[in-house]
N, C-alpha and C. Protein backbone atom coordinates (compact mmCIF):
# COMPACT_ATOMS: atom_id res chain seq x y z
N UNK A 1 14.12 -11.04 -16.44
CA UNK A 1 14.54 -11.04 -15.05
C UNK A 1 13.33 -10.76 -14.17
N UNK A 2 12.86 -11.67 -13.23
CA UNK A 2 11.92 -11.31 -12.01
C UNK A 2 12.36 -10.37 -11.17
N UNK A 3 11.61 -9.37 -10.87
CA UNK A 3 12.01 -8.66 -9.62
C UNK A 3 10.90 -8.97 -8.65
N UNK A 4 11.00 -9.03 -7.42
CA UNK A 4 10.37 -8.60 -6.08
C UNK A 4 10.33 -7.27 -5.47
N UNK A 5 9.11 -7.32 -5.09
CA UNK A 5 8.15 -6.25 -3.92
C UNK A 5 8.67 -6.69 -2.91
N UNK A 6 8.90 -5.75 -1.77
CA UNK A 6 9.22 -6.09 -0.20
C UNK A 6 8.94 -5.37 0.65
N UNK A 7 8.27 -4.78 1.70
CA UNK A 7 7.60 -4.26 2.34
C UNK A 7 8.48 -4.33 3.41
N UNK A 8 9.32 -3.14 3.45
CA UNK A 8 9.91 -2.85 5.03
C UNK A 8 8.95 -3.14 6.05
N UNK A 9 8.97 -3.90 7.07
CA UNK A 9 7.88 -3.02 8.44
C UNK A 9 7.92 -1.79 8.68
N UNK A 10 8.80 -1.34 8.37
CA UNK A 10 8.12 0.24 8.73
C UNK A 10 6.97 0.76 7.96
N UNK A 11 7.10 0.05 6.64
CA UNK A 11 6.22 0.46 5.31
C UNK A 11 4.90 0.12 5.74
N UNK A 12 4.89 -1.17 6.41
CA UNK A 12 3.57 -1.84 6.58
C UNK A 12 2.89 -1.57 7.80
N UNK A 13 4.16 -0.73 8.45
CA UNK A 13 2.74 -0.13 9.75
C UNK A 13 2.71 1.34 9.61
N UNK A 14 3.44 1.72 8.85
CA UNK A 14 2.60 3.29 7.86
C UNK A 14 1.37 2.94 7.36
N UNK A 15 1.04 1.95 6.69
CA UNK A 15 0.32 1.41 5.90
C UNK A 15 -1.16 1.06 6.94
N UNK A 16 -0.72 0.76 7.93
CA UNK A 16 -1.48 0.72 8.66
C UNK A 16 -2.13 1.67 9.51
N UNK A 17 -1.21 2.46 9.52
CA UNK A 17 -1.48 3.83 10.36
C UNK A 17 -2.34 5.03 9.59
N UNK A 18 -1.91 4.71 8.24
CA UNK A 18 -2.78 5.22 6.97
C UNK A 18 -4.52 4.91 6.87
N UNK A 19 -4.19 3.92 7.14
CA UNK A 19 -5.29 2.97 6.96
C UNK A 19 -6.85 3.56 8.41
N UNK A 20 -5.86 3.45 9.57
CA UNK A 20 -6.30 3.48 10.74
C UNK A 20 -6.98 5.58 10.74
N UNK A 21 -5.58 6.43 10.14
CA UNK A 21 -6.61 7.67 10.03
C UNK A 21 -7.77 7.96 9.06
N UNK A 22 -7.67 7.21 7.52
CA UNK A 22 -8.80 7.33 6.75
C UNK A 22 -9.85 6.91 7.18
N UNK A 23 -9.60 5.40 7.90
CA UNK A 23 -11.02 4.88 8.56
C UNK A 23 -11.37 5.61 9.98
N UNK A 24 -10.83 6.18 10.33
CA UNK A 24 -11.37 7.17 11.48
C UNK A 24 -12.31 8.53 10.84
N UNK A 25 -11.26 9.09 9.87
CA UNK A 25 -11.91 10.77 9.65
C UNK A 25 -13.16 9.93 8.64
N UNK A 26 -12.89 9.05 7.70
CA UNK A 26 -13.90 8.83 6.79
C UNK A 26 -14.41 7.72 6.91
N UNK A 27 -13.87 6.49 5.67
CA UNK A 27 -14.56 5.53 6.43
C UNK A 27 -13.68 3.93 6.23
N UNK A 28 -14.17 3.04 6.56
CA UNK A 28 -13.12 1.86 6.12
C UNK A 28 -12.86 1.72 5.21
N UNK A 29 -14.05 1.54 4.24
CA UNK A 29 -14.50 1.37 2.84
C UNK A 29 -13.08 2.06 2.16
N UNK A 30 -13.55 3.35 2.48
CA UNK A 30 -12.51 4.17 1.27
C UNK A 30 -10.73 4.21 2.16
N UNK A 31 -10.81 3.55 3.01
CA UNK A 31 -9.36 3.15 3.70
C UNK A 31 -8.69 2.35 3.15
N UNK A 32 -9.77 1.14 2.90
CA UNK A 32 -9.38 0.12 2.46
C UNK A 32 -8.87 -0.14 0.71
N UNK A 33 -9.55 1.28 0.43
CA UNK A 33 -9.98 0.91 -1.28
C UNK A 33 -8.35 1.57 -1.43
N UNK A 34 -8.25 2.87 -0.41
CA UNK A 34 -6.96 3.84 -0.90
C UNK A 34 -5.66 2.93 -0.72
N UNK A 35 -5.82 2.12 0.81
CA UNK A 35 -4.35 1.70 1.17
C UNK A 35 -4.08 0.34 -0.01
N UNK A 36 -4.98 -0.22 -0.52
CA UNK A 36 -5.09 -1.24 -1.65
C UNK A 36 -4.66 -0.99 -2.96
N UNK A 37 -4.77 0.38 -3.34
CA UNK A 37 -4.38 0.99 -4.22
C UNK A 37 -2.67 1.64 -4.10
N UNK A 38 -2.81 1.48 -2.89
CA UNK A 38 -1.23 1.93 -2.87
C UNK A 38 -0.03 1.08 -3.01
N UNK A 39 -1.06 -0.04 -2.39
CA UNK A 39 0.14 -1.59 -2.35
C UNK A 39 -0.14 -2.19 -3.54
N UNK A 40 -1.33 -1.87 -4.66
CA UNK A 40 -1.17 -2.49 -5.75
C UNK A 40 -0.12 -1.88 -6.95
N UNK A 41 -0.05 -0.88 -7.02
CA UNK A 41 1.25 0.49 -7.36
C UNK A 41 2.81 -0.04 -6.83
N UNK A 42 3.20 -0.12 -5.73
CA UNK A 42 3.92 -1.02 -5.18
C UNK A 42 4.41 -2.01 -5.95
N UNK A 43 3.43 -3.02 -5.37
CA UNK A 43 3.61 -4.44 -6.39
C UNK A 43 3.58 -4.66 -7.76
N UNK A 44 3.18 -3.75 -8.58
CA UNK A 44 3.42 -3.49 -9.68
C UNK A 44 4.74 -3.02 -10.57
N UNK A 45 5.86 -2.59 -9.44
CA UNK A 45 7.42 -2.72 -9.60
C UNK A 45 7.73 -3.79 -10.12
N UNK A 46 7.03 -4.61 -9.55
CA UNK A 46 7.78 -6.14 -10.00
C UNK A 46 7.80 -6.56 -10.98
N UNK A 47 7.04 -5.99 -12.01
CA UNK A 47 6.47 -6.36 -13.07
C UNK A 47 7.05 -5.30 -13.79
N UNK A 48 7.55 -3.90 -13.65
CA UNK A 48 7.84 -2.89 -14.13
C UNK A 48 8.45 -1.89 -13.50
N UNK A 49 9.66 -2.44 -13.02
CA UNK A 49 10.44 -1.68 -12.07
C UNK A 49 11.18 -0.65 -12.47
N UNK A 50 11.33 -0.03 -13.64
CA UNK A 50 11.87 1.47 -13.82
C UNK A 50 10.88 2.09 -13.87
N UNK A 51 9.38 1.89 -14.06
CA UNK A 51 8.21 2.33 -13.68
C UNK A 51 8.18 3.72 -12.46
């Protein structure tokens, strides 16, 4: 059975808002690396959703 990932908008402008304080206090780099890591965890349900 396939499952799907789905990203409320609310999820994705947390995600963004996440994004927007790491790259402020620190830097994009590691904004980018963290919020990437979070949506790859995420999307990885799909593949292993009692995970």
């Amino acid at each position: 059975m396939s499952h799907s990932v789905i990203f409320s908008p609310e999820a994705l402008e947390q995600l963004v808002e996440l994004f927007q304080f790491i790259a402020h206090s620190g830097s994009p780099v590691i904004a980018t690396g963290y919020t990437e890591a979070i949506v790859s965890c995420c999307e990885g349900l799909a593949t292993f959703p009692h995970r």
